[in-house]
Protein backbone atom coordinates (compact mmCIF):
# COMPACT_ATOMS: atom_id res chain seq x y z
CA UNK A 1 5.93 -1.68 37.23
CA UNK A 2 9.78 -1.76 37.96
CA UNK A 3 12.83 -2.04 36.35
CA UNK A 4 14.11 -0.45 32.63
CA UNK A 5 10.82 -1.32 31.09
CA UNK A 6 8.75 0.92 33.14
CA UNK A 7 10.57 3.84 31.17
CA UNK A 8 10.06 2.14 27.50
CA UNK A 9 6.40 1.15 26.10
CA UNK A 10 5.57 -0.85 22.95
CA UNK A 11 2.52 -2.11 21.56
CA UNK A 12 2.62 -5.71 19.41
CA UNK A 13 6.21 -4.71 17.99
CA UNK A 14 6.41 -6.60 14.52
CA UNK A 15 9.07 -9.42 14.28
CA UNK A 16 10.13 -8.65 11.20
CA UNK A 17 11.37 -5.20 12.42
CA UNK A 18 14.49 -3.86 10.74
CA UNK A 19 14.51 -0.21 12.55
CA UNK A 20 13.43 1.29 15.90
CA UNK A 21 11.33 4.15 16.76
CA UNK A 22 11.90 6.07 19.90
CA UNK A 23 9.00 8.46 20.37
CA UNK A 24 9.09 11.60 22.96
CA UNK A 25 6.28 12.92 24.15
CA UNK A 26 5.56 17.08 24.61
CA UNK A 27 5.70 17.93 28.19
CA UNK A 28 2.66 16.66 30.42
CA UNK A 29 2.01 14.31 28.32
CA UNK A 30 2.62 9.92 28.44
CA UNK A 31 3.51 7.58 26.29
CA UNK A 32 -0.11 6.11 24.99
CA UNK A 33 -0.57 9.20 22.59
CA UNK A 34 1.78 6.94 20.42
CA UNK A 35 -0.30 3.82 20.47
CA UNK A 36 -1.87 3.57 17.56
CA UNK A 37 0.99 4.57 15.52
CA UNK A 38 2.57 0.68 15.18
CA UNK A 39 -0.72 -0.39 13.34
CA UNK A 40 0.40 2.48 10.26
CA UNK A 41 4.39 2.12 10.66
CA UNK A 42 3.97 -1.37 9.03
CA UNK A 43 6.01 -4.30 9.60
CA UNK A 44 9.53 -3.09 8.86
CA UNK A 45 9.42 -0.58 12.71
CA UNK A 46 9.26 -1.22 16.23
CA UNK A 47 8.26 1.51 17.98
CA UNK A 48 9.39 2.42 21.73
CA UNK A 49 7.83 5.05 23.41
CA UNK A 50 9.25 7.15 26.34
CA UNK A 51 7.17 6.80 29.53
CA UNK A 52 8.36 9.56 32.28
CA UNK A 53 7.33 9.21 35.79
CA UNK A 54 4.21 10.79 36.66
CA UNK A 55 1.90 10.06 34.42
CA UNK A 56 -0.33 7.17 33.14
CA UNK A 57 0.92 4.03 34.39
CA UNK A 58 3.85 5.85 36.23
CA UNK A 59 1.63 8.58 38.02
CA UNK A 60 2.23 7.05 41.52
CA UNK A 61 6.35 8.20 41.00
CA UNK A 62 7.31 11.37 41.31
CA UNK A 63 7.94 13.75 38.04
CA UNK A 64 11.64 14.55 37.45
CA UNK A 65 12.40 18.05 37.44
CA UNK A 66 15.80 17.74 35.77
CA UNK A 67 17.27 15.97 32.33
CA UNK A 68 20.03 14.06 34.08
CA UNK A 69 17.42 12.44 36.24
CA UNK A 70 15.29 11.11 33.24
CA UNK A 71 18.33 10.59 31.03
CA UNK A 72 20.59 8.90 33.90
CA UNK A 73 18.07 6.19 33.75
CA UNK A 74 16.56 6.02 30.39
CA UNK A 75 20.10 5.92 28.45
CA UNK A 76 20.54 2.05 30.12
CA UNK A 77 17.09 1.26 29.76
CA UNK A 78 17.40 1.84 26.22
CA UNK A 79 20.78 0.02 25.84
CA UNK A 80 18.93 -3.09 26.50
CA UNK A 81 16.83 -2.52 23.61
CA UNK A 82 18.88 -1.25 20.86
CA UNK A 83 19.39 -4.31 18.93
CA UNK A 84 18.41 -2.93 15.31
CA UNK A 85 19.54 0.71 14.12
CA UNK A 86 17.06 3.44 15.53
CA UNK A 87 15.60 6.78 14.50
CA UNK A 88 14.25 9.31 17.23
CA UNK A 89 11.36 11.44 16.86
CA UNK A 90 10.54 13.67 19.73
CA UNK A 91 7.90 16.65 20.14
CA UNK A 92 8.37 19.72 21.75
CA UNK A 93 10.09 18.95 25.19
CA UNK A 94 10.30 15.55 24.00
CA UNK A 95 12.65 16.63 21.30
CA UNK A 96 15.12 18.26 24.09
CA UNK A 97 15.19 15.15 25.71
CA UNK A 98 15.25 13.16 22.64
CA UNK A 99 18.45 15.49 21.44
CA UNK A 100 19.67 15.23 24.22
CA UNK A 101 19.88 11.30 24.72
CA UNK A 102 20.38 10.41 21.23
CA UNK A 103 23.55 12.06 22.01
CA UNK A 104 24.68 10.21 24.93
CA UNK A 105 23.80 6.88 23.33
CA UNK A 106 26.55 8.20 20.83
CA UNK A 107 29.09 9.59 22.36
CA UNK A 108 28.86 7.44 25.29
CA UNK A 109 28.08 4.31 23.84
CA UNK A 110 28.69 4.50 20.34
CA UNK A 111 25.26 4.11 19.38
CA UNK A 112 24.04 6.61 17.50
CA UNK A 113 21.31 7.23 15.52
CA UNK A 114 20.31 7.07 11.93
CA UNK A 115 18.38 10.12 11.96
CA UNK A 116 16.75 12.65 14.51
CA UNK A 117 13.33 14.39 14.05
CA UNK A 118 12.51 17.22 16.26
CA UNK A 119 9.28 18.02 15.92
CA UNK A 120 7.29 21.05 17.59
CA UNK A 121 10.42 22.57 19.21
CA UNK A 122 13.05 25.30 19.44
CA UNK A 123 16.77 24.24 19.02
CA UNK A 124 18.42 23.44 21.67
CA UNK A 125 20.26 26.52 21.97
CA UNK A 126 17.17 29.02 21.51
CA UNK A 127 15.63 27.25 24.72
CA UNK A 128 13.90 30.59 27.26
CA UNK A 129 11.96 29.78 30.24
CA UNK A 130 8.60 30.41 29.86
CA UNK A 131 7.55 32.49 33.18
CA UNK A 132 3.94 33.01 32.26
CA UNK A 133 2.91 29.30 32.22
CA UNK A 134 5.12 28.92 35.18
CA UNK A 135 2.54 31.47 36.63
CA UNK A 136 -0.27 29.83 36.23
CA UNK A 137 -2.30 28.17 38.71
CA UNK A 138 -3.20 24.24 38.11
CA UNK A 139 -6.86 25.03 36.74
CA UNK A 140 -5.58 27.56 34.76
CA UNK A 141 -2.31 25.37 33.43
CA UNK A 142 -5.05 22.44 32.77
CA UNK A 143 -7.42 25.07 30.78
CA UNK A 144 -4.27 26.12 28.39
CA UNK A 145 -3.60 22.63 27.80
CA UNK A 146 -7.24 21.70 27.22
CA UNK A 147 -7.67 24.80 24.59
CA UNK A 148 -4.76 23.19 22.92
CA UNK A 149 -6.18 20.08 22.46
CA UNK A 150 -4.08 18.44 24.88
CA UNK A 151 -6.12 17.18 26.97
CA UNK A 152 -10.43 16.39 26.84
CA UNK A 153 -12.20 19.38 28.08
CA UNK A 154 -13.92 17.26 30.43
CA UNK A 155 -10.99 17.30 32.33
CA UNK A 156 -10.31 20.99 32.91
CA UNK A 157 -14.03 20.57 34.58
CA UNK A 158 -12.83 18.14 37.09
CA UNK A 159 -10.57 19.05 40.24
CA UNK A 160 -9.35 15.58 40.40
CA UNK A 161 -8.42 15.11 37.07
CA UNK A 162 -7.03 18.71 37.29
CA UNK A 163 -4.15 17.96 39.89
CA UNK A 164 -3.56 14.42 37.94
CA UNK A 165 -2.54 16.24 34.83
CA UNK A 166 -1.00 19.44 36.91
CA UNK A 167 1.10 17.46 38.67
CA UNK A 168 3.31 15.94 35.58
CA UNK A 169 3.15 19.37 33.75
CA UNK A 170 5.18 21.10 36.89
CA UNK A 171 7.63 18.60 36.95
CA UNK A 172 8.26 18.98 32.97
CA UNK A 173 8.27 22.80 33.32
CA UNK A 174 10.89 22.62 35.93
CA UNK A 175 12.54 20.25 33.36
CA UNK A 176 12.42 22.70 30.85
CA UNK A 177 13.23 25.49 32.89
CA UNK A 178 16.63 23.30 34.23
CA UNK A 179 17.62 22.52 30.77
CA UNK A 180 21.15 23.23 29.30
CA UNK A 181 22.11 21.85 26.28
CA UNK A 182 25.08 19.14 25.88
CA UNK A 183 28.44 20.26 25.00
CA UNK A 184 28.80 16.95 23.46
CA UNK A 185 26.56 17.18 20.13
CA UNK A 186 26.44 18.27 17.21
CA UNK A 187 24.91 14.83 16.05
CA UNK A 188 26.45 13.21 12.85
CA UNK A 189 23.25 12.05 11.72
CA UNK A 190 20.70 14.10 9.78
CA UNK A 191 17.71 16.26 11.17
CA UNK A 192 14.60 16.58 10.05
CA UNK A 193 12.61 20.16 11.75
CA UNK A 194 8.98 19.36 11.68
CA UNK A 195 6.07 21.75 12.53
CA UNK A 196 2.84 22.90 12.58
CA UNK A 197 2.09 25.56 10.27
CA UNK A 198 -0.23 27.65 12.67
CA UNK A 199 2.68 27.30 15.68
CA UNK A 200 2.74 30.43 16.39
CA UNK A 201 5.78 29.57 19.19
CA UNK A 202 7.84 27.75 16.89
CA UNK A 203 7.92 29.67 13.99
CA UNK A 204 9.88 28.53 10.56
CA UNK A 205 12.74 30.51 10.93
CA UNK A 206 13.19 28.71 14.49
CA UNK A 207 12.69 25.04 13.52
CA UNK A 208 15.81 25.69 10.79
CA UNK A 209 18.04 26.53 14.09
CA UNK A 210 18.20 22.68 14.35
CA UNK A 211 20.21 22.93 11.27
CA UNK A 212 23.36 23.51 14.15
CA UNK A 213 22.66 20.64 15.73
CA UNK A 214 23.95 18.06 12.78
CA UNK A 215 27.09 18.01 10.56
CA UNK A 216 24.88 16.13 7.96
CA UNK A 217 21.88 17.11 6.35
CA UNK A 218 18.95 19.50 7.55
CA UNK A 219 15.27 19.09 6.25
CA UNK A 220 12.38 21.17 7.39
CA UNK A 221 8.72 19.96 7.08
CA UNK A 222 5.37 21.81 7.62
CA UNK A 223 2.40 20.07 8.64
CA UNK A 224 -1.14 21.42 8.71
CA UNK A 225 -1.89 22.13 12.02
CA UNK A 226 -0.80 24.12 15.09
CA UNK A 227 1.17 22.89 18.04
CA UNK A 228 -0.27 19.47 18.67
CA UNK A 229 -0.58 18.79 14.05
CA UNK A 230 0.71 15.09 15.48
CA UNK A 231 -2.07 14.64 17.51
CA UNK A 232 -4.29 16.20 15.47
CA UNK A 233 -3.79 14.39 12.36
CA UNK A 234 -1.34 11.89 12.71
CA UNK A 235 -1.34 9.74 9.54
CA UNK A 236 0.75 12.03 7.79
CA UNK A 237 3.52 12.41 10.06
CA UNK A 238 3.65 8.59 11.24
CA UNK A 239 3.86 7.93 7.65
CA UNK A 240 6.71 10.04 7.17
CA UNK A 241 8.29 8.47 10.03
CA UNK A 242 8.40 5.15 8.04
CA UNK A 243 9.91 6.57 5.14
CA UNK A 244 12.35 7.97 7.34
CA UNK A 245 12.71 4.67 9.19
CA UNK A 246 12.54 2.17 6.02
CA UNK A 247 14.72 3.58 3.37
CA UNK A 248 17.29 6.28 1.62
CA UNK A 249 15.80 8.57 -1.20
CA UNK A 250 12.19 9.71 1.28
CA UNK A 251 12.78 13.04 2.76
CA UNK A 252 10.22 14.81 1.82
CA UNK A 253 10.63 18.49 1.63
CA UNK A 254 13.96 20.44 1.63
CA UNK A 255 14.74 23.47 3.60
C-alpha cells in the first residue's frame, strides 16, 4: 500500500457520519486493535485509525524513530480526510502523537479539534525516558508486553513472531525517547484524562497534568482496568467516545 491512505485505516465508515474519530495506538502496537469499535460507535462516527510503519500491513517499512517523521506525513494525510469536525483519542504513546498532531492541524491549518482524549498517558510535559525497557533484550521486551496483555502469549514462545513485534516496539521507544513537546499548544479544545485504575505508571495525580495542555475544560475518567482497560474491556470506553463524539451535556465524570 502507498500513498496517504497507508497511514489512515477505516472499517465500513457509516454515511451518515457527522464526526470523526482519530484513534492512536500505544507504542508497538497497529491500527486493527480499533476494528471492532465502528460496529458500537453507531452511525453518527467515522472512525480513522493511525497505522505507523512497521507493523501489520506496514511491517515491510521501516519504524520511525522520531515524531516529525510520523507527523510530517500523517498531518497531510489527514487533511485529505477532515471533511466533518473530529475528536482524537489516543493511548499512551498514541496520545503524544495524537497531542501532538491535533496541534499542528490547528495551528497550522486551522483545523482543530472538538475535543482531545488522552488516554493511558503522562502529559506531555512529565514525559522521562524509560531506560529499563530500553534495556531489555527482544524476548524479554516481547515477554513484558505479553504479561500486559499486549500481545498473545503464544507469541513470546515464537522467535519469529518475537523480532516481528520487537522490531516496531524499538522504533516507538526511540520515538518516545526523541520526544519534545510543541511550543505551539496549549489546545483550545477540552481534554478528557482517561485511565486505568490499576496503572500503576500513570497514576491519577499524573493524568490531571493534561489539565495544562487546554485553556478549556479538563475531565478525568477512571476505568476498571490496568494499562491496556481499552483493550481489555472496550465497550465502555468506545461508548464514551460517542458521547463525546455525538453531543454537548455527556462528559461523564469531573475532575
Amino acid at each position: 500500500m502507498t500513498g496517504p491512505d497507508r497511514w489512515l485505516l477505516s472499517w465500513n465508515p457509516p454515511r451518515t457520519a457527522r464526526t470523526l474519530l482519530v484513534c492512536l495506538g500505544h507504542a508497538g502496537s497497529g491500527a486493527n486493535q480499533f476494528r471492532r469499535w465502528q460496529e458500537q460507535l453507531g452511525p453518527g462516527v467515522a472512525l480513522l485509525a493511525v497505522q505507523l510503519p512497521g507493523r501489520e500491513n506496514r511491517w515491510r517499512e521501516p519504524p520511525a524513530t522520531r515524531p516529525a517523521e510520523v507527523l510530517d506525513e500523517l498531518v497531510p494525510a489527514l487533511l485529505d480526510r477532515l471533511d466533518l469536525p473530529y475528536l482524537v483519542f489516543g493511548h499512551s504513546m498514541g496520545a503524544l502523537l495524537g497531542y501532538e498532531l491535533a496541534v499542528a492541524l490547528g495551528s497550522r491549518h486551522g483545523r482543530w479539534p472538538e475535543h482531545f482524549v488522552a488516554s493511558a498517558s503522562r502529559a506531555p510535559h512529565r514525559q522521562t525516558p524509560d531506560d529499563s525497557v530500553a534495556a531489555l533484550d527482544d524476548g524479554q521486551l516481547v515477554a513484558e508486553l505479553a504479561a500486559q496483555g499486549a500481545v498473545p502469549d503464544f507469541v513470546a514462545r515464537d522467535k519469529r513472531l518475537v523480532q516481528l513485534v520487537a522490531r516496531p516496539m524499538r522504533g516507538d521507544i526511540a520515538l518516545c525517547d526523541s520526544y519534545v513537546p510543541t511550543p505551539d499548544g496549549p489546545l483550545p479544545c477540552p481534554v478528557d484524562g482517561w485511565r486505568g485504575e490499576a496503572d500503576l505508571g500513570v497514576t491519577h495525580a499524573h493524568i490531571r497534568e493534561w489539565s495544562a495542555c487546554s485553556t478549556a475544560d479538563t475531565t478525568i475518567r477512571t476505568f476498571t482496568g490496568g494499562h491496556l482497560y481499552h483493550l481489555a474491556d472496550p465497550h465502555p470506553v468506545v461508548d464514551g467516545l460517542r458521547r463525546l463524539a455525538t453531543g454537548p451535556g455527556s462528559r461523564e465524570v469531573a475532575g
